[in-house]
Each structure stands twice: as C-alpha cells, then as structure tokens.
Protein backbone atom coordinates (compact mmCIF):
# COMPACT_ATOMS: atom_id res chain seq x y z
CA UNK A 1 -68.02 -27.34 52.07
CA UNK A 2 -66.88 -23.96 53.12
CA UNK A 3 -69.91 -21.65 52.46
CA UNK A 4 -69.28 -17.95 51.56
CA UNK A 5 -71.53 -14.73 51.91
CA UNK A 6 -72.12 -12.77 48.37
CA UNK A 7 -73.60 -9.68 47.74
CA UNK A 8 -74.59 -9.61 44.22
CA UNK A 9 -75.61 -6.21 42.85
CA UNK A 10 -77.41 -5.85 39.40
CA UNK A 11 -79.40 -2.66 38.10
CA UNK A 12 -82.43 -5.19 37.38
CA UNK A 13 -83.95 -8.24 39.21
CA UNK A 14 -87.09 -9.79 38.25
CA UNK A 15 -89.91 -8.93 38.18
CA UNK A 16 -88.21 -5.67 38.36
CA UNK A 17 -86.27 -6.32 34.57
CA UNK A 18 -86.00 -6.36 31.38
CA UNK A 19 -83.56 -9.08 29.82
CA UNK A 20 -81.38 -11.91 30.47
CA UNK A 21 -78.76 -10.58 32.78
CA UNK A 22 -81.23 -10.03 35.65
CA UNK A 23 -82.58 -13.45 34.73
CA UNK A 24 -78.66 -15.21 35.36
CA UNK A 25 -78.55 -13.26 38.60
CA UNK A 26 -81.85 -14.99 39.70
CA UNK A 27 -80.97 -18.24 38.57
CA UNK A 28 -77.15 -18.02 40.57
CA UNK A 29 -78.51 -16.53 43.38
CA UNK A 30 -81.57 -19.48 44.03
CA UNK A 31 -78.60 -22.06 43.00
CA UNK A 32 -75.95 -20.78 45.64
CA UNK A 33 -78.39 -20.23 48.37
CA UNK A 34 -79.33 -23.86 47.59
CA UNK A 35 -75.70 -25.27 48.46
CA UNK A 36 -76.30 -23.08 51.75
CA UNK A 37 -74.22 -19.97 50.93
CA UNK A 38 -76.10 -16.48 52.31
CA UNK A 39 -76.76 -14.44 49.47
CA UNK A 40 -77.45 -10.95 48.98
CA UNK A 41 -79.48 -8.61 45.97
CA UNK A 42 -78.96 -5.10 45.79
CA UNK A 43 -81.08 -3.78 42.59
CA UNK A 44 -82.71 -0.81 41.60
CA UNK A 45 -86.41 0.25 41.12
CA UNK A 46 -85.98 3.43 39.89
CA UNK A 47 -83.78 1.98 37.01
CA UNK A 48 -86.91 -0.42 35.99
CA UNK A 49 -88.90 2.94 36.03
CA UNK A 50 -86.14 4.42 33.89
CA UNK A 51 -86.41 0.92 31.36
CA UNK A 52 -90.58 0.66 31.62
CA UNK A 53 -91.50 3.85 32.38
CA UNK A 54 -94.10 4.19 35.27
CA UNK A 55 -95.81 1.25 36.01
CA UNK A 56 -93.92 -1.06 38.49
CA UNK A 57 -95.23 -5.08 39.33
CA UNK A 58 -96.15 -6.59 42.08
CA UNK A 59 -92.99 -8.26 44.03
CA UNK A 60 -94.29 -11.71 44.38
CA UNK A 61 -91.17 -13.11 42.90
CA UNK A 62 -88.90 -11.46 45.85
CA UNK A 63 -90.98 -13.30 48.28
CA UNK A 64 -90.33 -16.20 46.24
CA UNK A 65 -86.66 -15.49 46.60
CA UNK A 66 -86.38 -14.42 50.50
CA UNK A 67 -88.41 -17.72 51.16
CA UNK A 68 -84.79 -19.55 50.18
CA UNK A 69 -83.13 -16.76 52.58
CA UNK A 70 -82.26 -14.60 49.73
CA UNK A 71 -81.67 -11.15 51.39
CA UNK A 72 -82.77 -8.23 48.68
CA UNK A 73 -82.39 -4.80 48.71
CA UNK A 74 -84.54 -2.92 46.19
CA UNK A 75 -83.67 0.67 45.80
CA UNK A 76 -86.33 3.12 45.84
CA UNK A 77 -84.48 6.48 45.82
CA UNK A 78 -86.74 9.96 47.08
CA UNK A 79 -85.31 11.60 43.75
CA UNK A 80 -86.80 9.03 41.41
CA UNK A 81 -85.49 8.72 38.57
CA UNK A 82 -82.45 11.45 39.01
CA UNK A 83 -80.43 8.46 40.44
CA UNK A 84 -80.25 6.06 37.96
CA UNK A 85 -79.72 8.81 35.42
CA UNK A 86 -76.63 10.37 38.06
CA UNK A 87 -75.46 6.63 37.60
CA UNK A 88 -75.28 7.12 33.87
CA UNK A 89 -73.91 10.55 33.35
CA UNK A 90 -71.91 10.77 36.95
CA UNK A 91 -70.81 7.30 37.15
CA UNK A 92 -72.18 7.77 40.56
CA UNK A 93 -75.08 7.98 42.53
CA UNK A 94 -74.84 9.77 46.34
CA UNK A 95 -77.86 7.63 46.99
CA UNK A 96 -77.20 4.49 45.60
CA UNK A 97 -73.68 4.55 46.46
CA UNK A 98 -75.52 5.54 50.21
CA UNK A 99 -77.53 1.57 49.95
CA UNK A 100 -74.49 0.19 48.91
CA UNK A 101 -72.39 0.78 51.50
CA UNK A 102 -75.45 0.00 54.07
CA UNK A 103 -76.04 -3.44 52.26
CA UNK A 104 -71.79 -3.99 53.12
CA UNK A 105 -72.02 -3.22 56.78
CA UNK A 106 -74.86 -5.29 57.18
CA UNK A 107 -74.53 -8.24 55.42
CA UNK A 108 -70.37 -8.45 55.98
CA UNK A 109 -69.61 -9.95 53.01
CA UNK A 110 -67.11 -12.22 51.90
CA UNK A 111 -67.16 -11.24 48.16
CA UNK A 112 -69.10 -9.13 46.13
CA UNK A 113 -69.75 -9.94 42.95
CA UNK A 114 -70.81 -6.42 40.19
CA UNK A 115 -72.85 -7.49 37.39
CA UNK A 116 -74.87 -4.91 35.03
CA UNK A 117 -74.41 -1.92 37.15
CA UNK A 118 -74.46 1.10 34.78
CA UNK A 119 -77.55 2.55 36.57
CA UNK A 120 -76.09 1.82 39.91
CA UNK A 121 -73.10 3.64 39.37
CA UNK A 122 -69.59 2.71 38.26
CA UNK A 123 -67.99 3.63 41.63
CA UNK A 124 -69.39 0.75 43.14
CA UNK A 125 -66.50 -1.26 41.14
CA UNK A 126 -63.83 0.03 43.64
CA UNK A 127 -65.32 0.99 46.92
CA UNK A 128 -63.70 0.35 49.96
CA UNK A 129 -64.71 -2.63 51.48
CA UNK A 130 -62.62 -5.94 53.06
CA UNK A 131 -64.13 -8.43 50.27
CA UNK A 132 -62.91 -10.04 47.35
CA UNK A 133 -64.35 -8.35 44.07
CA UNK A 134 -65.84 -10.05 41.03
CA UNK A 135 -67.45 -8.90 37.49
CA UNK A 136 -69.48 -10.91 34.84
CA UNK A 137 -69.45 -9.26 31.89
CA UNK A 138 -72.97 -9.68 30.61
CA UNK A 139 -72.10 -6.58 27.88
CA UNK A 140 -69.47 -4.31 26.69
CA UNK A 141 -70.39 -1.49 29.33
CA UNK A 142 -66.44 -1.80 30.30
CA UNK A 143 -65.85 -0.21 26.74
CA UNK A 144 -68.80 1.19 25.40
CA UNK A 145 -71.13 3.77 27.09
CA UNK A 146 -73.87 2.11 24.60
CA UNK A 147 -73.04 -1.25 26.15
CA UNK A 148 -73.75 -2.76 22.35
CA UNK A 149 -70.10 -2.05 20.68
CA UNK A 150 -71.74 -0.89 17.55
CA UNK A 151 -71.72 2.28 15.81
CA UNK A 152 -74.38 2.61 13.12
CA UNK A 153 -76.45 -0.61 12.10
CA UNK A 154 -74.66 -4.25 11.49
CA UNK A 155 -71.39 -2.33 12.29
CA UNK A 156 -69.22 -3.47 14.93
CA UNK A 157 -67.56 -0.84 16.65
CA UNK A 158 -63.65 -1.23 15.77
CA UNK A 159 -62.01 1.55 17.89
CA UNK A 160 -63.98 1.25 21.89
CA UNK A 161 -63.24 3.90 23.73
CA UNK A 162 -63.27 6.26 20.55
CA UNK A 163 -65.43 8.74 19.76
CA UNK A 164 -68.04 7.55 22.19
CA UNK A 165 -69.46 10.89 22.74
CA UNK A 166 -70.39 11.60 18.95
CA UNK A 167 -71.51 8.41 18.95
CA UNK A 168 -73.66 8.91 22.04
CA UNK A 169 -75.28 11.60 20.13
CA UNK A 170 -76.40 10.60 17.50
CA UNK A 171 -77.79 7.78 19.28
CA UNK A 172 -79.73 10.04 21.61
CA UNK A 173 -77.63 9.50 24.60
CA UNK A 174 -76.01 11.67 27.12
CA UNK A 175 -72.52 11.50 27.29
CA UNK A 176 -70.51 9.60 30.10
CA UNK A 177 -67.75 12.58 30.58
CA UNK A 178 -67.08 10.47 33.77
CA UNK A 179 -65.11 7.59 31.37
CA UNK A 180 -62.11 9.83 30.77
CA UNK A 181 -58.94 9.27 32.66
CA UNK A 182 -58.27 6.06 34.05
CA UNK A 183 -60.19 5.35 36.77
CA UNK A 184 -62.64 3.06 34.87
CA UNK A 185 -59.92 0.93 33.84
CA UNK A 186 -58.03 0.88 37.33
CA UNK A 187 -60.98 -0.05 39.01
CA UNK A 188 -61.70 -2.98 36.86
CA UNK A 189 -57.59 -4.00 37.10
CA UNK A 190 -58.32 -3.80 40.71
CA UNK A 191 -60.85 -6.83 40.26
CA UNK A 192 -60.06 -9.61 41.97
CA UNK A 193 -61.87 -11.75 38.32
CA UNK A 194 -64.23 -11.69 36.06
CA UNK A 195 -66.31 -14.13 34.34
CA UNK A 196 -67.67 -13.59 30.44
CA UNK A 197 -70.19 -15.70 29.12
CA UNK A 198 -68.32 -16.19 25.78
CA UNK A 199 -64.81 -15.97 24.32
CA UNK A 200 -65.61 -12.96 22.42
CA UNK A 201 -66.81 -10.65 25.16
CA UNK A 202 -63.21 -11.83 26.96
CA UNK A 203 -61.67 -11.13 24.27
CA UNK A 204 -63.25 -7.56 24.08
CA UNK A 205 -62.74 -6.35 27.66
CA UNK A 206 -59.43 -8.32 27.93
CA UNK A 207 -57.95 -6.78 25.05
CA UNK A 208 -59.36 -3.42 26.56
CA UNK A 209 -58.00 -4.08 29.79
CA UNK A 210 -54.79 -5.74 29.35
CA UNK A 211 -55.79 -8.84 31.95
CA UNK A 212 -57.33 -10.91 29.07
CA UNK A 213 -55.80 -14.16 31.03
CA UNK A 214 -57.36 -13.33 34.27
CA UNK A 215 -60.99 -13.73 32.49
CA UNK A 216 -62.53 -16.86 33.09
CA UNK A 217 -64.82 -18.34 30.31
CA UNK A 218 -67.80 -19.83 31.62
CA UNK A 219 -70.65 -19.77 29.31
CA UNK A 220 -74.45 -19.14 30.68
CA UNK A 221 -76.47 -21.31 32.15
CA UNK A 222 -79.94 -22.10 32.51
CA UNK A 223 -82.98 -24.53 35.01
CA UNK A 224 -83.64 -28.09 33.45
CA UNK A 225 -87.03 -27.89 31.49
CA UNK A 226 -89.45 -30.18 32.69
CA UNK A 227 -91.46 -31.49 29.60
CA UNK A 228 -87.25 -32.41 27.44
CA UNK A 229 -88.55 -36.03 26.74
CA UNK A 230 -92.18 -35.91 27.94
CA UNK A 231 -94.06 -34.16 25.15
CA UNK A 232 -94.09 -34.65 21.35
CA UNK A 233 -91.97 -32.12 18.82
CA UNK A 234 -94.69 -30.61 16.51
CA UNK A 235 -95.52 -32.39 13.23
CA UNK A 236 -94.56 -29.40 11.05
CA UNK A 237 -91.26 -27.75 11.24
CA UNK A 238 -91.94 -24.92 13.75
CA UNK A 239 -89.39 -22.32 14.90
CA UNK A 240 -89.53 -20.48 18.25
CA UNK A 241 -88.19 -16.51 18.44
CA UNK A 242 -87.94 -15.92 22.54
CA UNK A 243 -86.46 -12.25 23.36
CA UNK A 244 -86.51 -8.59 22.70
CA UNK A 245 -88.99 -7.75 19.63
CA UNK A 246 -86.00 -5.09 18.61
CA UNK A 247 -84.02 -4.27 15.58
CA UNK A 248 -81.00 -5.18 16.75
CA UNK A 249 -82.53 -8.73 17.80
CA UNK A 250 -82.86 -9.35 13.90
CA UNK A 251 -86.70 -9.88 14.27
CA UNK A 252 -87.03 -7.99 11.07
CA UNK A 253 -84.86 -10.65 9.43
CA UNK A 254 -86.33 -13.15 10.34
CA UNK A 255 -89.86 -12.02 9.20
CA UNK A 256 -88.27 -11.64 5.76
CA UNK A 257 -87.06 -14.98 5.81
CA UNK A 258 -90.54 -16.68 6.99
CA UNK A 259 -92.17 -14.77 4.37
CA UNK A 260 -89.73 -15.56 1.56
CA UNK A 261 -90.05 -19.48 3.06
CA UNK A 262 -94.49 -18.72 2.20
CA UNK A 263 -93.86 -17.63 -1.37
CA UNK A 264 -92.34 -20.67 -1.86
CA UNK A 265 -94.79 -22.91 -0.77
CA UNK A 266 -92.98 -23.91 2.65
CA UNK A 267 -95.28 -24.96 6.08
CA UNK A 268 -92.60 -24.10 8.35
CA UNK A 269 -94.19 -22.13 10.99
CA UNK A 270 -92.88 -19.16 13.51
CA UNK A 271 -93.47 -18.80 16.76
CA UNK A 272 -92.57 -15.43 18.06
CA UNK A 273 -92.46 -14.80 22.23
CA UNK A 274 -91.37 -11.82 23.62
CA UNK A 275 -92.08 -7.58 23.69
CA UNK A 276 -90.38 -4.29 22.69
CA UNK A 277 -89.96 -1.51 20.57
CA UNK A 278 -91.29 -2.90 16.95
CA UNK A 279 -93.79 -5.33 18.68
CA UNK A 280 -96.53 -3.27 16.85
CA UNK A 281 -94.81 -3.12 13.66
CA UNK A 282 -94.17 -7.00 13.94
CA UNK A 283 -98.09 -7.65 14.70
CA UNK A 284 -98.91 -5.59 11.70
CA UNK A 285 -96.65 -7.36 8.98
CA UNK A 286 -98.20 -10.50 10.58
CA UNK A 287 -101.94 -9.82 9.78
CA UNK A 288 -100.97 -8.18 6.70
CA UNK A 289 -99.36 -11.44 4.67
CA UNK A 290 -98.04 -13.88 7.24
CA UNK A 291 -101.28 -15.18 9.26
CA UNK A 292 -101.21 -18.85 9.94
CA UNK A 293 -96.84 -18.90 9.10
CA UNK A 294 -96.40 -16.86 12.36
CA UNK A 295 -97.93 -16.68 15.64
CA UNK A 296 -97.02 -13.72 17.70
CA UNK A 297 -97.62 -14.03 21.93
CA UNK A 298 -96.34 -10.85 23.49
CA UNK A 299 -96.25 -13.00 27.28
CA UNK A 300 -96.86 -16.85 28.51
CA UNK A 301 -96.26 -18.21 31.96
CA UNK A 302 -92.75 -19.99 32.42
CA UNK A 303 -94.76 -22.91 32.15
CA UNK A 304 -96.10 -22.46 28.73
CA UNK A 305 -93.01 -21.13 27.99
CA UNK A 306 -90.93 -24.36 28.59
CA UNK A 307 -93.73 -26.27 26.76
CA UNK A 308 -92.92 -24.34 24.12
CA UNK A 309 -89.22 -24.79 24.44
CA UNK A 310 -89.73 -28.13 24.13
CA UNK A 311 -92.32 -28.58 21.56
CA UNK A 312 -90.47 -26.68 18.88
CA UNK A 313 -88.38 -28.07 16.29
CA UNK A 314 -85.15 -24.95 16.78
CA UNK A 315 -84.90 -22.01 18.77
CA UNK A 316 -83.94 -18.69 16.56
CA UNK A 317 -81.65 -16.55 17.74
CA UNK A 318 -81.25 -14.27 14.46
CA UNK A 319 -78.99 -11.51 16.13
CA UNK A 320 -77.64 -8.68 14.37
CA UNK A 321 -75.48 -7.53 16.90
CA UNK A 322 -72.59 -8.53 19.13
CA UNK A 323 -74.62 -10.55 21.54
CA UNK A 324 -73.17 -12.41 23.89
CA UNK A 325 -74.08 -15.43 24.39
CA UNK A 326 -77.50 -15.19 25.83
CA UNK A 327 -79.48 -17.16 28.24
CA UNK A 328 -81.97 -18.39 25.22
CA UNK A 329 -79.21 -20.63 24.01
CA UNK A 330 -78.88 -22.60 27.32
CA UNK A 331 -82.81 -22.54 27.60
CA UNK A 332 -83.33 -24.04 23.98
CA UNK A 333 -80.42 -27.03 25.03
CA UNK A 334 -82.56 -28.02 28.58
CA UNK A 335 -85.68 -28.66 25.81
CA UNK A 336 -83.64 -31.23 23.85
CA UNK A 337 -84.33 -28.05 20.77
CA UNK A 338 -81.15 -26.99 18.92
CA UNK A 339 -80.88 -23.57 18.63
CA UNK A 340 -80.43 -21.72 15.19
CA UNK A 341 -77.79 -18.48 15.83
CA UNK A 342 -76.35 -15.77 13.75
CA UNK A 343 -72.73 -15.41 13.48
CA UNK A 344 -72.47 -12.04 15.63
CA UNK A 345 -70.63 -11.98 18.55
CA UNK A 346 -70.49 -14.38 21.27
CA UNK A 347 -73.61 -16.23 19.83
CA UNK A 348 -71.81 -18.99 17.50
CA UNK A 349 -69.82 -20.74 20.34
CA UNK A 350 -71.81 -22.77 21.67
CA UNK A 351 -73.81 -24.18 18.77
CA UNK A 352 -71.18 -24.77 16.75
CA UNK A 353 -70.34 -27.59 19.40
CA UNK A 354 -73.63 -29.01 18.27
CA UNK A 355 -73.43 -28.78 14.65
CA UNK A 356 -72.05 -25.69 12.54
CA UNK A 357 -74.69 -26.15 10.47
CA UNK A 358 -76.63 -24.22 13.16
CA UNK A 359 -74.69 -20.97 12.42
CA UNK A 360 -75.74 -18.76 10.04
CA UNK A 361 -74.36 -15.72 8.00
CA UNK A 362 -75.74 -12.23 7.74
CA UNK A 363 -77.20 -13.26 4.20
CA UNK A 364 -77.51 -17.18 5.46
CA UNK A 365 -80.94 -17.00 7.24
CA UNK A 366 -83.63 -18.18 4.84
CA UNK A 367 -81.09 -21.02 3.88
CA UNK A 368 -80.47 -22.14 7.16
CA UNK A 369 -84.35 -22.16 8.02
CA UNK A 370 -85.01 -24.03 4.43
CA UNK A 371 -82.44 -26.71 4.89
CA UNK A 372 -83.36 -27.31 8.48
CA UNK A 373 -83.49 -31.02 9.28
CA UNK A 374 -85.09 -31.55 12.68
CA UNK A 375 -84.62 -35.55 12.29
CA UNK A 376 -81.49 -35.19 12.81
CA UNK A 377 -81.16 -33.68 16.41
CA UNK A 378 -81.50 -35.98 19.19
CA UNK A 379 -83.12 -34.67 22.10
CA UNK A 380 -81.66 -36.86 24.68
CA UNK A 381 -78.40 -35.57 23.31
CA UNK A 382 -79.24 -32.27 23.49
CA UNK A 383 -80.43 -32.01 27.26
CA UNK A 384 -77.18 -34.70 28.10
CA UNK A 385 -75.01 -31.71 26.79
CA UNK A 386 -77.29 -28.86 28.88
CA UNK A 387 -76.69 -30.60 31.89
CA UNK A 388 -72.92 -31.65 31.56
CA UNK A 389 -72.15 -28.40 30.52
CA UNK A 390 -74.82 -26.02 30.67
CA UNK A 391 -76.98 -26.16 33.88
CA UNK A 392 -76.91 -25.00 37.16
CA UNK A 393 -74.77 -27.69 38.97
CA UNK A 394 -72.34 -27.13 36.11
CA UNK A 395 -71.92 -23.77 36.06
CA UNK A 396 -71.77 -23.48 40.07
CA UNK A 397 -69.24 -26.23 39.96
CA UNK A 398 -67.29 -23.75 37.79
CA UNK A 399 -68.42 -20.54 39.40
CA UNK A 400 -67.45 -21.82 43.00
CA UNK A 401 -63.37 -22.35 41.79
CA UNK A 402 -63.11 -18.81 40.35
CA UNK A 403 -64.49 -16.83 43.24
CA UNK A 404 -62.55 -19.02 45.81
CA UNK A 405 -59.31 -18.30 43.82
C-alpha cells in the first residue's frame, strides 16, 4: 500500500472543540495513521478561546494522538484572539497563514486536506504549495458567512450569497466584505475534490460552485461501540438527545413533545446529553413539570456515553435546521439504536435506508415518538449496516480512492 503524508487543518481539535467536525477530524486522523500514513493537525487555540471564552483544557488527548505519530500544531497566536477574528472578517490571518506555511515546509506534504477553516482563514484554500488539495464540507461556510444557510428561524436560506451582510446583522455578526469578487469561488474550483457528508450539502456547494459532479458523497463515520450486543435495551421506551442544547438543535421541540407524551399518560423517558446556550432554560422546564420523563447530564465519559448509546431504545436528532448529516447518526448505528431525525437538511438520508418511518416532519415529532416501536429494530442489523457502511474501515476504504484520484 502506497502511504501518503496529509496535513489536515481544522479551526477545532479536541479537547480544544466544540462539535462534530473536530470530532471526524480525530477519528480520520487516528484511522489513517493506523494504515501507516504520517499525518498532520494544524488547529487553533485562540479560536476555542473565541468559541468558550477563557478557560482552555488540559491537552491530554494530543498526547493521546502524537503517541500514534500524529504530528499537531496548535496555534497559540501573541495577539489572542485578533487572529481568529482577522480570519473571519479578513479571510486571512498574517499569523495563521505564518503556521501554515511552516507546518508545509516541514512536514512536505503530499496532500492537504481543508476542513472547517473559517477561523483559520480562507486563504489557506489556495496557497501555494506542490500538494494535491482537498475540502469536506462539514457546513455551508462555502456559501454562507453564517455557515447555517438560514435566514430567520425554520427558514432555509433560498438565495446564498445574497444579502449576507444584512443578514449578518441582524444576526450580530460582522460582515465578511472579503467574500466579494471571485476569489472564494476560484479557490474552491481550484480544489483538487471535495467530500460532503450528505447529498444535500453537495448539492448546495455544487450548485454554488458549478463542479457539483466533482463532489464525492461519502457520508460520516463513526468508532464501533463496545457494549452493541453486550448490554440490555432499557425496559421502558427511553430516548437519548446527544449534541448542542441550542435552538436550532430543536431541543425546545422536543421538550414539547415529551411533555405532551406526560399529559397523556405515556412512560417514555428522555435522556438529554450535551451543553450550550439554553442548557439553563432546559434544566429549568425540567424541574418545573418534567422530573422523572427527562434526565438532563450536561457531560459523561465516552464510556458512559456509549453505554448509553447502546442502552437506549432511539437516538433523537430533532433538528430544525439544515444539518448535515452529523456524526450522532453514525454513533447511534455502532449501538445497534436507530436513530429518530427531522426532515432538515442532510439529516433524512441515512435513516431513511433504515426505515422512513424514522423521519419526521416539522409538525411530526410527538407522533413519531408515540408510535415508536423499538421491537421492531434489530440490533445486530443495525451495527451490520454501521460497519458495512458506516465505520472507519468503510469510510477510509472510500476516503483513500478520492484523495488518490
């Protein structure tokens, strides 16, 4: 096997993160360094700072990851925060731009592949370099300074690239001046691929650049769980929430729809996993009327977590946004635990090659949680279709044709 060296730069890498793109960089970079390629991380501290504000944790994980001969660059800029905010508003960083280019002459490699970059700076996308360049598209950052393609709530932007700086605005952004002109698109034309993780998000920045044929579908990915098969579903009926406690997630939502499951007499139960902006708003509609329906953990181990995983009876994913396709889905499969989506976005493709049934509508939720059969989900099934088409091996088995051409 002819092994390559990949520099993979993200704006987050854990710990130093806060969602599921940082998480898929992880998990790639562990599974190509496995299969003996040298791999490379350039991320950004000051961007976590930007994210979390001032407290920073402890970089165990890194070791973790340099113990497989993971080479990682953190970025720790002496203007703080002023660099991943240049990033934004610029589209460049001098400084970050300044660890790039080191990272390159060092580590000569053979292709680098962009992922989230939009506090790293967009420049990165076409700077000179003799290596083949690659994109996943993990948002809609190519078309939407937001990254979320929506304007206003449960309203899909219909017109990207229009009227992004009102929009900007009145969400409480800066604006991007940076994105007019063409460079933005010529750079990513100048892409050697790019990989989405759903049809939808191709669709999106293929329609937006003009190469929709050149993007490769290959849907995310996630570890096998260790307890699919060795420990017993719950006896009740118990959903599992794992993400972002934010409005956009659809938390809300589904809160509504566990209490409106109460007043009539149902013992399905919530479990709710995750932080974020309404986490205190959540806890307080909890103790005031949903005590013993839903149980609210802010963190667990990744232990407890995949116990969890596998002990529930579905996995929620109750978006109310474009999402695309997110790690959570692949996560819920390794369990042998269907997971219940809304119809936004990228979201619906993959359980819908389960059972539509999993799919809700924007006014489908409490239905879909009511009519909920577990019985008839087979576990073995479930984690059979993870690992033919959803783990590591399968994915890298994909991954490996695209970036060799």
């Amino acid at each position: 096997m002819e092994t390559q060296t990949v520099l993979l730069t993200t704006t987050y890498y854990p710990p130093y993160h806060t969602g599921g793109d940082a998480v898929y960089v992880r998990y790639l970079a562990r599974g190509l360094a496995r299969l003996g390629h040298e791999v490379s991380i350039l991320h950004s501290v000051d961007a976590y700072k930007v994210a979390k504000g001032a407290h920073v944790p402890e970089g165990g994980v890194l070791e973790e990851d340099r113990a497989l001969g993971i080479d990682i660059t953190s970025i720790r800029s002496p203007f703080g925060k002023l660099s991943p905010y240049s990033a934004f508003i610029l589209g460049r960083s001098a400084w970050n731009r300044k660890q790039f280019d080191r990272t390159v002459e060092r580590t000569e490699p053979d292709l680098v592949h962009h992922n989230n970059i939009y506090f790293l700076g967009a420049d990165l996308l076409d700077a000179p370099g003799k290596y083949r360049r690659y994109h996943t598209i993990h948002d809609y950052w190519a078309v939407c300074p937001k990254r979320e393609l929506t304007r206003g709530w449960k309203n899909v932007c219909q017109e990207p690239g229009r009227g992004c700086a009102v929009c900007l605005m009145r969400s409480g952004m800066p604006p991007q001046l940076w994105r007019r002109g063409r460079r933005l698109k010529d750079a990513f034309l100048g892409l050697d691929g790019m990989i989405a993780p759903s049809n939808y998000a191709r669709d999106v920045v293929g329609d937006w650049t003009g190469r929709k044929k050149s993007i490769r579908t290959i849907h995310n990915f996630s570890p096998e769980n260790p307890y699919a098969g060795r420990v017993e579903k719950r006896d009740h009926v118990s959903f599992l929430f794992v993400g972002r406690i934010a409005r956009k997630k659809g938390i809300n939502e589904l809160l509504d729809a566990m209490s409106e499951l109460k007043r009539e007499g149902s013992e399905r139960r919530l479990v709710v996993v995750g932080s974020g902006p309404l986490k205190t708003q959540v806890r307080s509609r909890v103790q005031n009327g949903l005590e013993g329906t839903v149980d609210c953990r802010e963190w667990v181990d990744d232990d407890e977590l995949a116990r969890l995983f596998a002990r529930s009876s579905a996995v929620v994913i109750p978006s109310f946004w474009p999402d695309n396709n997110p790690i959570v889905v692949a996560e819920a499969l390794a369990a042998g635990t269907p997971p219940i989506t809304s119809n936004w976005g990228g979201l619906p493709e993959v359980p819908r090659k389960i059972d539509r049934s999993l799919v809700f509508d924007d006014d489908g939720l409490v239905r879909t949680l009511r009519d909920f059969e577990p019985g008839g989900y087979d576990p073995s099934r479930l984690v059979r279709f993870h690992r033919e088409n959803l783990s590591i091996d399968a994915y890298l088995k994909q991954y490996l044709k695209v970036i060799r051409g």
